[in-house]
Protein backbone atom coordinates (compact mmCIF):
# COMPACT_ATOMS: atom_id res chain seq x y z
CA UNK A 1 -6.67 28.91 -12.88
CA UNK A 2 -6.66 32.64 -11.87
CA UNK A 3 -10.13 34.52 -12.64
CA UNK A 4 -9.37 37.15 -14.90
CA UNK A 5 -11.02 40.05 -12.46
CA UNK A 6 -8.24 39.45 -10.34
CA UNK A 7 -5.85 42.31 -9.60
CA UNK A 8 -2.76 42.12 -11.82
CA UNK A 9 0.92 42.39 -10.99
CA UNK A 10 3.81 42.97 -13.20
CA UNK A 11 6.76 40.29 -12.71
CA UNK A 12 9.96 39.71 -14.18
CA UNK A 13 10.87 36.46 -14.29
CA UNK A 14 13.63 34.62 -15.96
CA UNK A 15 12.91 31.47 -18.29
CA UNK A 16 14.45 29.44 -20.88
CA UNK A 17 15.05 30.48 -24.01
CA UNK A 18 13.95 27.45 -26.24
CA UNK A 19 10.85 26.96 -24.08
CA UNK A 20 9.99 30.68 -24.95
CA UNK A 21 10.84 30.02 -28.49
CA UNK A 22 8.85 27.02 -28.23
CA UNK A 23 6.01 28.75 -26.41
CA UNK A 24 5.55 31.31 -29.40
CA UNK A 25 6.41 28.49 -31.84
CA UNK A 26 2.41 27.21 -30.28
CA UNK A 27 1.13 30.59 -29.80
CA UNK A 28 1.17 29.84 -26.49
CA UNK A 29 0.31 32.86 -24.29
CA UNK A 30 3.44 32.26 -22.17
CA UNK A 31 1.69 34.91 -18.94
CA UNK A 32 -1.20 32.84 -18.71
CA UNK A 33 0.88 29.27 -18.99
CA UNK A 34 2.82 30.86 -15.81
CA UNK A 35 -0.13 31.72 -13.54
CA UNK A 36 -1.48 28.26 -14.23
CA UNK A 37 1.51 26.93 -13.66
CA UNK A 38 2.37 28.80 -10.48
CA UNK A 39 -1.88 28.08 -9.45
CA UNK A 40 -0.90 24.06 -9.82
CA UNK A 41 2.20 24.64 -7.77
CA UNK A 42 0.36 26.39 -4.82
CA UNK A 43 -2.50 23.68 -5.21
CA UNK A 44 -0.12 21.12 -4.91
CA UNK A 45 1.81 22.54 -2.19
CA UNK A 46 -1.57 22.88 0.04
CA UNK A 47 -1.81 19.34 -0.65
CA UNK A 48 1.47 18.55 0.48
CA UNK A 49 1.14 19.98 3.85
CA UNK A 50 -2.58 19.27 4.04
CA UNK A 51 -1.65 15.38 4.27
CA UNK A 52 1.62 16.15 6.79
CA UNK A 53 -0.88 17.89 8.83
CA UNK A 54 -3.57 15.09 8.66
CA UNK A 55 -0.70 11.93 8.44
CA UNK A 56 -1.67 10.80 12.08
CA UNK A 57 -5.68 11.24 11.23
CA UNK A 58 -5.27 9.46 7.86
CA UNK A 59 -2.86 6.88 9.05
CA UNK A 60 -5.64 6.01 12.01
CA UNK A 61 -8.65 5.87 9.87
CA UNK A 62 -6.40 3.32 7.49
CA UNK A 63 -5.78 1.30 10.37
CA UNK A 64 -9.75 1.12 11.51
CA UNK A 65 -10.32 -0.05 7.57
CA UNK A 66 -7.86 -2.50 7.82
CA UNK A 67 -9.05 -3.65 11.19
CA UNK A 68 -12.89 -3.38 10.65
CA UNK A 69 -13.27 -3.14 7.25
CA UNK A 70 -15.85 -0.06 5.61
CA UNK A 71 -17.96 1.20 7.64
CA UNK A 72 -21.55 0.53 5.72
CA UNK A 73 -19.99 -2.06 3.76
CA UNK A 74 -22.34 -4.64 4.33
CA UNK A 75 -25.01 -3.18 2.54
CA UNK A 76 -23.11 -1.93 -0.32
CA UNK A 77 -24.42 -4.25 -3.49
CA UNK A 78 -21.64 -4.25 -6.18
C-alpha cells in the first residue's frame, strides 16, 4: 500500500464500466483500489524475478535438504 505522503500523479486510465459501477455501488474509492492494486502487481513481479534470479541457489539448497536433511534438525523437539 502507497503511504499517503507520497508525491501524487494524475493518470488516465481506462476501466470497465460495470466494475466502476460496481466500485461506487460499494463506495469503493476506485484511486486507492488501483494503487493497491498496481502495489500487489509490482510486489509480485519482484517476486517473480527474485526467484528466476535465485532458481539455481534455491534449486541447490533443495537438493542439500533432500540429500542431508535440515541442517539443526536433530535437535529440533516437535
Amino acid at each position: 500500500m502507497a503511504i499517503a505522503s507520497q508525491p501524487r500523479k494524475t493518470v488516465a486510465v481506462i476501466l470497465d464500466q460495470s466494475l466502476i459501477a460496481e466500485a461506487c455501488d460499494f463506495s469503493i474509492d476506485v484511486s486507492h483500489a488501483a494503487e493497491d492494486g498496481i502495489a500487489q502487481a509490482i510486489e509480485a513481479e519482484k517476486e517473480r524475478r527474485w526467484r528466476i534470479e535465485n532458481a539455481h541457489a534455491i534449486r541447490a539448497e533443495k537438493e542439500y535438504i533432500e540429500k542431508h536433511g535440515l541442517p539443526l534438525a536433530n535437535y529440533w523437539q516437535f
